[in-house]
Protein backbone atom coordinates (compact mmCIF):
# COMPACT_ATOMS: atom_id res chain seq x y z
CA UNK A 1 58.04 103.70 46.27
CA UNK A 2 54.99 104.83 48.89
CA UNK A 3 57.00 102.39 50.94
CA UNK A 4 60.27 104.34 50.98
CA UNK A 5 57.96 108.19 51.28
CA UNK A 6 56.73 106.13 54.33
CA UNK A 7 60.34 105.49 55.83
CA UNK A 8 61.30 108.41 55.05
CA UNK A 9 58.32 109.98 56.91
CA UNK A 10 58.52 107.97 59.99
CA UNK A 11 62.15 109.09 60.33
CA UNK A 12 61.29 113.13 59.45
CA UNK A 13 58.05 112.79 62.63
CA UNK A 14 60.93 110.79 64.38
CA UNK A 15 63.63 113.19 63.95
CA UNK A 16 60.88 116.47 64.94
CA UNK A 17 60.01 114.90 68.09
CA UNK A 18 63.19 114.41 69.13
CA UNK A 19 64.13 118.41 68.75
CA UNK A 20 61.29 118.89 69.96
CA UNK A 21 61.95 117.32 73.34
CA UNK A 22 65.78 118.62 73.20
CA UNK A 23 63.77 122.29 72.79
CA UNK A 24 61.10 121.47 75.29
CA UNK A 25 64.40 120.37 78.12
CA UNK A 26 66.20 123.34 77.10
CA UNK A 27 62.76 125.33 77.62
CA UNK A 28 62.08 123.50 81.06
CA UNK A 29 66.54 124.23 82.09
CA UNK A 30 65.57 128.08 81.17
CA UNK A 31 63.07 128.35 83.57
CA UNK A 32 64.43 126.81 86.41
CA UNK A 33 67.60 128.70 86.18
CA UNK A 34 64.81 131.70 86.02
CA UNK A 35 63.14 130.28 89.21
CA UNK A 36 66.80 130.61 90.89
CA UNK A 37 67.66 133.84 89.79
CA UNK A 38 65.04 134.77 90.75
CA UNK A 39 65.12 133.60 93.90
CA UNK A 40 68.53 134.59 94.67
CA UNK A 41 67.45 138.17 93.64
CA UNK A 42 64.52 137.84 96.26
CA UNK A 43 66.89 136.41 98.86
CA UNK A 44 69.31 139.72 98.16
CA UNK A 45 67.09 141.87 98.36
CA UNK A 46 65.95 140.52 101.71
CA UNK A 47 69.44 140.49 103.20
CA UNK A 48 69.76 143.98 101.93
CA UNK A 49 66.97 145.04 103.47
CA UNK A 50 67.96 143.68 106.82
CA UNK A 51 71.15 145.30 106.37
CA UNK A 52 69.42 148.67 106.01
CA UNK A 53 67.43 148.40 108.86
CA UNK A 54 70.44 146.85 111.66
CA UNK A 55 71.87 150.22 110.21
CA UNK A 56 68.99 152.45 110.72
CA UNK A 57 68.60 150.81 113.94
CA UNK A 58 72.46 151.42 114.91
CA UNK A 59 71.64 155.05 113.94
CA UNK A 60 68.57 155.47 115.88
CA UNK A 61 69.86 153.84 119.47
CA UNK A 62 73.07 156.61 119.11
CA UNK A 63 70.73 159.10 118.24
CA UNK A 64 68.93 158.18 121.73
CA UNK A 65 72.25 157.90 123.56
CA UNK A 66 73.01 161.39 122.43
CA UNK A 67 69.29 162.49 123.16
CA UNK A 68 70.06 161.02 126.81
CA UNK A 69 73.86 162.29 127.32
CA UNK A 70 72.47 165.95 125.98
CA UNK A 71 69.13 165.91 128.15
CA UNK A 72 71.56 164.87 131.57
CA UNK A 73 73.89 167.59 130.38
CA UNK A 74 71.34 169.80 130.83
CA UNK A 75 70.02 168.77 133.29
CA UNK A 76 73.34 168.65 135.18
CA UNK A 77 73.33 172.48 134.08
CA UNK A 78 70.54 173.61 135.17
CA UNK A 79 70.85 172.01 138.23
CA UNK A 80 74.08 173.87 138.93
CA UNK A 81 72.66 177.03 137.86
CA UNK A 82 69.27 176.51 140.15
CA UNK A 83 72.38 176.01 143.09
CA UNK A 84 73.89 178.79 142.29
CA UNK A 85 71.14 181.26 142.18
CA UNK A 86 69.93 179.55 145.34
CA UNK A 87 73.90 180.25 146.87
CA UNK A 88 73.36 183.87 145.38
CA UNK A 89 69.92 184.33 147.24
CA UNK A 90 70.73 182.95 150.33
CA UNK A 91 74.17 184.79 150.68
CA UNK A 92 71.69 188.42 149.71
CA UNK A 93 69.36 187.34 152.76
CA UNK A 94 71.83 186.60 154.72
CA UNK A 95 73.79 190.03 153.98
CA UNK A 96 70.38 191.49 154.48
CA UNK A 97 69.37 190.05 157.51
CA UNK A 98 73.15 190.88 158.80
CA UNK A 99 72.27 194.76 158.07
CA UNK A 100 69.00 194.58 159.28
CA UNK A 101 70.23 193.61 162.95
CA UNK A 102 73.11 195.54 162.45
CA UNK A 103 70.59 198.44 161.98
CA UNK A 104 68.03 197.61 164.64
CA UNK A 105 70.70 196.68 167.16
CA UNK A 106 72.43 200.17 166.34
CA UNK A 107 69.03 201.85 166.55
CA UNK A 108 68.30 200.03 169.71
CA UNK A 109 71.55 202.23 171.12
CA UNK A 110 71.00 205.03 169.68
CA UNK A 111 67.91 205.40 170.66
CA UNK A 112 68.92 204.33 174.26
CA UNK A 113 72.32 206.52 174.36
CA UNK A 114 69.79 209.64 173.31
CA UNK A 115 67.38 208.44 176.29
CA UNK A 116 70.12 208.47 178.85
CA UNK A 117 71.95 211.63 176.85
CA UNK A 118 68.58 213.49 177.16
CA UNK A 119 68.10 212.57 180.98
CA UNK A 120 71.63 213.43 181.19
CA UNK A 121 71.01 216.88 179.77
CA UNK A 122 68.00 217.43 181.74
CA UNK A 123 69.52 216.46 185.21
CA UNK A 124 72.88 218.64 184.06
CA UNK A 125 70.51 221.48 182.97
CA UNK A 126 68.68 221.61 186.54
CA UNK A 127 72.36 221.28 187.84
CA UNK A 128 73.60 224.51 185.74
CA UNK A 129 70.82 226.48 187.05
CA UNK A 130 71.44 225.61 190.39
CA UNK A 131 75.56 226.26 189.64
CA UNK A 132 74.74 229.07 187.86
CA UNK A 133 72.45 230.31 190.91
CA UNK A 134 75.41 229.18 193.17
CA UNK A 135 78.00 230.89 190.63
CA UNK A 136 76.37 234.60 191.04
CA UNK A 137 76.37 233.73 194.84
CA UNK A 138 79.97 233.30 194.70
CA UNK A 139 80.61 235.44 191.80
CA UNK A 140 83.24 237.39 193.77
CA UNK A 141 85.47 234.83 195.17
CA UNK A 142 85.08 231.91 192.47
CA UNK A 143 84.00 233.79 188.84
CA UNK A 144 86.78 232.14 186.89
CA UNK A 145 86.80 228.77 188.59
CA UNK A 146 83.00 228.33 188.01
CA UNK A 147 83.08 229.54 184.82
CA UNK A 148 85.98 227.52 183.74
CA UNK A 149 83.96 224.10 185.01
CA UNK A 150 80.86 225.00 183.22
CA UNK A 151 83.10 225.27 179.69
CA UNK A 152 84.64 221.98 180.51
CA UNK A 153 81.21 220.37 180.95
CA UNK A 154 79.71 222.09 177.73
CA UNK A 155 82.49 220.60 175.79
CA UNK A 156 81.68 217.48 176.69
CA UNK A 157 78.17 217.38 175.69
CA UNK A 158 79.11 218.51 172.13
CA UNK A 159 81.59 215.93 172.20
CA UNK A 160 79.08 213.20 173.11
CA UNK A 161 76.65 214.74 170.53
CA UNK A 162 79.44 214.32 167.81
CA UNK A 163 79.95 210.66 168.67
CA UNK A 164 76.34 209.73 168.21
CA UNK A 165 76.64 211.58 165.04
CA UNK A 166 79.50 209.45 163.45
CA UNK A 167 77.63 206.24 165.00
CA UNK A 168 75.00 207.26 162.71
CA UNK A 169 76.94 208.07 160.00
CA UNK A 170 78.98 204.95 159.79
CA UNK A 171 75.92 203.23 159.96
CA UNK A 172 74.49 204.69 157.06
CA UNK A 173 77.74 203.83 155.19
CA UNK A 174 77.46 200.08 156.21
CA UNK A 175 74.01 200.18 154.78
CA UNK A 176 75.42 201.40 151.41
CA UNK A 177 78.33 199.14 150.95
CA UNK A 178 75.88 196.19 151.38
CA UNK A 179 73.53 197.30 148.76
CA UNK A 180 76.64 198.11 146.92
CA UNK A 181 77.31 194.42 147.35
CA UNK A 182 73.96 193.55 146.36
CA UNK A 183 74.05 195.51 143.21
CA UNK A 184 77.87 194.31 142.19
CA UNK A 185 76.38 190.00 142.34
CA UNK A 186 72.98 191.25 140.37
CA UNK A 187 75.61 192.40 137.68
CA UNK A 188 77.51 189.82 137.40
CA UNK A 189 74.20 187.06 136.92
CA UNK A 190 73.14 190.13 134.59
CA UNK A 191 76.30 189.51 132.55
CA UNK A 192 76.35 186.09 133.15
CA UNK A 193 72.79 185.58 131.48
CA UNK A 194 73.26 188.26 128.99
CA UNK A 195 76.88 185.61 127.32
CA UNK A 196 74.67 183.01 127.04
CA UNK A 197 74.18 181.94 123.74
CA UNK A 198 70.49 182.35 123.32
CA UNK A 199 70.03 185.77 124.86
CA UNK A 200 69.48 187.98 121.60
CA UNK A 201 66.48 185.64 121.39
CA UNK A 202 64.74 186.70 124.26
CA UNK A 203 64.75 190.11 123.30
CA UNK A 204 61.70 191.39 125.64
CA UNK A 205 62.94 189.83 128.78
CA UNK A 206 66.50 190.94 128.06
CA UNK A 207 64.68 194.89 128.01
CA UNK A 208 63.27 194.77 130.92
CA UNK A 209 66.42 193.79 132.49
CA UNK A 210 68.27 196.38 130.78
CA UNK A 211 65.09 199.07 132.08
CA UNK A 212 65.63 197.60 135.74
CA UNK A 213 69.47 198.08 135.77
CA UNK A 214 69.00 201.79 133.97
CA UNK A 215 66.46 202.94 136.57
CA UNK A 216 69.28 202.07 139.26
CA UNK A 217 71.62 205.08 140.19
CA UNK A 218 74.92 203.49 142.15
CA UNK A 219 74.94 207.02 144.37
CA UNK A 220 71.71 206.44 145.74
CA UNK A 221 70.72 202.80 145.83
CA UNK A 222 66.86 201.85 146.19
CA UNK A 223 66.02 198.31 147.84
CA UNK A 224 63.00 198.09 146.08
CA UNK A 225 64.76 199.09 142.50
CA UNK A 226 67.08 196.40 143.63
CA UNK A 227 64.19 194.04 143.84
CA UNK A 228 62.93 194.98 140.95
CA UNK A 229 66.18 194.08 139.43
CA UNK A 230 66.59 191.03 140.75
CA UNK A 231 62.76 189.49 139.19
CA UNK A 232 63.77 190.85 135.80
CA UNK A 233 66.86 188.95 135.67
CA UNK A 234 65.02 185.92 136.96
CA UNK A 235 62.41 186.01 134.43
CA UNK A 236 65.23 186.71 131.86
CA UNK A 237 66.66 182.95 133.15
CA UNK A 238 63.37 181.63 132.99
CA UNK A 239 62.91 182.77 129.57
CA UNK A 240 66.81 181.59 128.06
CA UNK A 241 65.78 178.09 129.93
CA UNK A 242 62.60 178.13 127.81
CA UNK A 243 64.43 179.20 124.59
CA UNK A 244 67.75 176.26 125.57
CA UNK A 245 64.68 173.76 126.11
CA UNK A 246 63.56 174.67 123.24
CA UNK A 247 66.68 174.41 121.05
CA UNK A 248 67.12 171.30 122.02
CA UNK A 249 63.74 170.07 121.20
CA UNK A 250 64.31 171.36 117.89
CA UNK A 251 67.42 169.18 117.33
CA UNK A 252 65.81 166.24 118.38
CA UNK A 253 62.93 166.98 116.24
CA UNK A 254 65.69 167.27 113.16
CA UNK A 255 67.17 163.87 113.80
CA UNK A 256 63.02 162.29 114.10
CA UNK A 257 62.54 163.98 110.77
CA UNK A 258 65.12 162.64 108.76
CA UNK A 259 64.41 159.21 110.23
CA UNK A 260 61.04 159.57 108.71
CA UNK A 261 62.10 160.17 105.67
CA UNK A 262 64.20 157.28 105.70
CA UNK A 263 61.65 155.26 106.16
CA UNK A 264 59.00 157.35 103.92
CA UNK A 265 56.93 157.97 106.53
CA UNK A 266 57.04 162.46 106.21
CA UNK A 267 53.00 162.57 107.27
CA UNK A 268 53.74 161.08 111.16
CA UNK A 269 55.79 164.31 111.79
CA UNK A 270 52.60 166.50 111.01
CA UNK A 271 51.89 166.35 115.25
CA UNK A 272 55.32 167.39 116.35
CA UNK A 273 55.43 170.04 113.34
CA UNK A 274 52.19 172.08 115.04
CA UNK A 275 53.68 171.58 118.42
CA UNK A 276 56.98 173.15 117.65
CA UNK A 277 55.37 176.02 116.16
CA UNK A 278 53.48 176.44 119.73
CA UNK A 279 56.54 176.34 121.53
CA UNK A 280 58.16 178.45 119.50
CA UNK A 281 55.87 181.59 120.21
CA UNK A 282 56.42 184.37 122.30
CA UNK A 283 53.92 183.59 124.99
CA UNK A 284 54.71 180.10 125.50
CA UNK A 285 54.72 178.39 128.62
CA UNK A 286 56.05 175.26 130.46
CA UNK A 287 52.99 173.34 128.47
CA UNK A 288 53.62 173.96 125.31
CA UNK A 289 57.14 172.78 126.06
CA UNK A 290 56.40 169.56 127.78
CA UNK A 291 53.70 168.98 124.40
CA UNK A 292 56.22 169.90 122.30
CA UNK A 293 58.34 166.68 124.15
CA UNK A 294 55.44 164.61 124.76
CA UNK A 295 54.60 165.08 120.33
CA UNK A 296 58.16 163.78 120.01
CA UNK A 297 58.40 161.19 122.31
CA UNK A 298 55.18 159.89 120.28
CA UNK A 299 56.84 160.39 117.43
CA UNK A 300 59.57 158.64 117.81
CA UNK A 301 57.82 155.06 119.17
CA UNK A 302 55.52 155.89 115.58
CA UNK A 303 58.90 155.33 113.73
CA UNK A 304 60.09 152.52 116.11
CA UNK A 305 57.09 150.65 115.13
CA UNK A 306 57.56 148.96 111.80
CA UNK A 307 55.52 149.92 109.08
CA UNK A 308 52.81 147.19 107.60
CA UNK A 309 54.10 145.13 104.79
CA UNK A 310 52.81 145.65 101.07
CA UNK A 311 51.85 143.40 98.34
CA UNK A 312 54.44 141.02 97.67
CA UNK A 313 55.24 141.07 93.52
CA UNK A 314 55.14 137.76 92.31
CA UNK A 315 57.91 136.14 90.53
CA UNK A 316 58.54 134.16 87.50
CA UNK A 317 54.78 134.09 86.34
CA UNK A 318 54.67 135.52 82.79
CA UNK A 319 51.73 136.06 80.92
CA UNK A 320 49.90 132.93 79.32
CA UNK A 321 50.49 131.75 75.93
CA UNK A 322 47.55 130.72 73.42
CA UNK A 323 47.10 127.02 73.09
CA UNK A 324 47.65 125.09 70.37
CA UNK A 325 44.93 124.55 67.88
CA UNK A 326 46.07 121.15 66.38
CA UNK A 327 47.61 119.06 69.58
CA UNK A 328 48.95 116.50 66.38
CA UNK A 329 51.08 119.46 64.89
CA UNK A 330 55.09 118.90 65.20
CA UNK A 331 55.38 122.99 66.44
CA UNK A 332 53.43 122.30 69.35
CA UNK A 333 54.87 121.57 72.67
CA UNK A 334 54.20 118.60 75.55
CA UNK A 335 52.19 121.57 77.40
CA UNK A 336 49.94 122.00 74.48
CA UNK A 337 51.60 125.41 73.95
CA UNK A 338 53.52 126.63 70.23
CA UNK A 339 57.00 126.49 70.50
């Protein structure tokens, strides 16, 4: 009988250990197909991740080809603008420089032609007193033919006189219709800068403009009001060039911004936040502007540069199980561990 209990024990330890390793290979199967699921999930996640950045990549090099295309547009414009106003200027001087010999030359005549009319006048006076001397001589015989010669030569002297008058005159007119001129091309830049699309934002500059033009009157046109004119409208274009500079600083700012919060990075546009506010003011000069570029250009090699790598989470390492307390016990495992 204890021999039989003894069989039948041998087989029952028998029989455990052999679930036990079928548990213990199913155990050891689980966690290697853990170990390559995880994996797999790791190796996902890193192709995602590379997927992300080729795309934020793409993004950012079309951001900088539009950055490029818009800053050579701009340049292009104000390059044709700066040729322009130079045209304008140099076609003023030389309309002013045209009147200005016009007017000395015509001086230069005048002042000769009222010389030689004056000597004229003088020699023909000392020859009427001497024909008038002559005329009471012959007073008798020749009355009406002296006195009809000295009519004749009056006449012409007024008509002389008259000519030098008109000269004048036409002269004067001349002067006019080139300020005229002048005044018609400092209207059309005025119009020209007040259509552009940034002009209600340069509100002082655009006042003082508006003052200059007012204080014109088109009946009796001023050189130095002209002047005048003319610096207000060029520190209006000065000021829209700021404000277009600007604008376009801003839009480049946008697209750095939300690349850094792509990449969770909001603090490295802090810089570039304080040096759009500077531009942004009033009073600000060609400085602030090129900071304002120089904060962005920073900026953006910040976000180029990638960002240092954090603690890597490690994977398939679960939290230990107690030990066995009897290693002889049937429920405990080949790693000393309960099943």
């Amino acid at each position: 009988m204890s021999m039989m209990s003894r069989n039948t024990s041998d087989t029952s330890v028998t029989f455990s250990l052999a679930e036990l390793a079928k548990l213990e290979e199913a155990r050891v199967r689980e966690e290697h197909l853990q170990r390559a699921k995880a994996r797999e999930k790791e190796a996902r996640e890193q192709r995602e991740e590379e997927a992300r950045r080729r795309a934020a990549e793409t993004t950012r090099a079309a951001a900088e080809a539009e950055t490029r295309a818009r800053r050579e547009r701009e340049q292009a414009e104000t390059e044709a603008r700066a040729e322009a106003r130079a045209r304008a200027e140099i076609e003023v001087a030389r309309i002013e420089a045209e009147a200005k010999a016009r007017l000395e030359a015509d001086n230069a005549a005048r002042a000769h032609e009222l010389a030689v009319v004056r000597a004229r006048a003088e020699g023909r006076r000392r020859s009427l007193a001497h024909a008038l001397a002559a005329a009471l001589g012959l007073v008798v015989c020749g009355g009406a033919a002296a006195a009809y010669g000295v009519a004749r030569h009056v006449a012409g002297l007024q008509q002389e006189a008259q000519q030098l008058r008109d000269a004048h005159a036409a002269l004067a007119e001349e002067r006019e219709s080139a300020r005229a001129a002048e005044l018609a091309a400092l209207d059309r830049r005025h119009a020209a800068l007040r259509g552009r699309p940034l002009a209600r934002d340069a509100e002082e500059a655009r006042a003082t403009a508006e003052a200059a033009r007012n204080a014109l009157d088109p009946r009796a046109l001023d050189h130095s009001r002209l002047r005048a004119f003319g610096d207000a409208l060029d520190a209006l274009e000065t000021r829209l060039d700021a404000l277009e500079k600007v604008a376009a600083l801003d839009r480049r700012h946008a697209d750095l911004a939300a690349w850094a919060a792509e990449r969770r990075r909001p603090e490295a546009t802090a810089a570039a936040q304080v040096a759009a506010a500077r531009a942004r003011t009033p009073g600000a000069d060609e400085g602030a502007i090129r900071a304002y570029e120089s904060a962005l250009a920073q900026l953006r090699e910040a976000l180029a540069r990638p960002a240092a790598p954090g603690p890597r989470p490690q994977v398939g390492v679960g939290s230990r199980q107690p030990e066995c307390a009897n290693p002889g016990d049937p429920m405990c495992g080949f790693d000393g561990r309960p099943l």
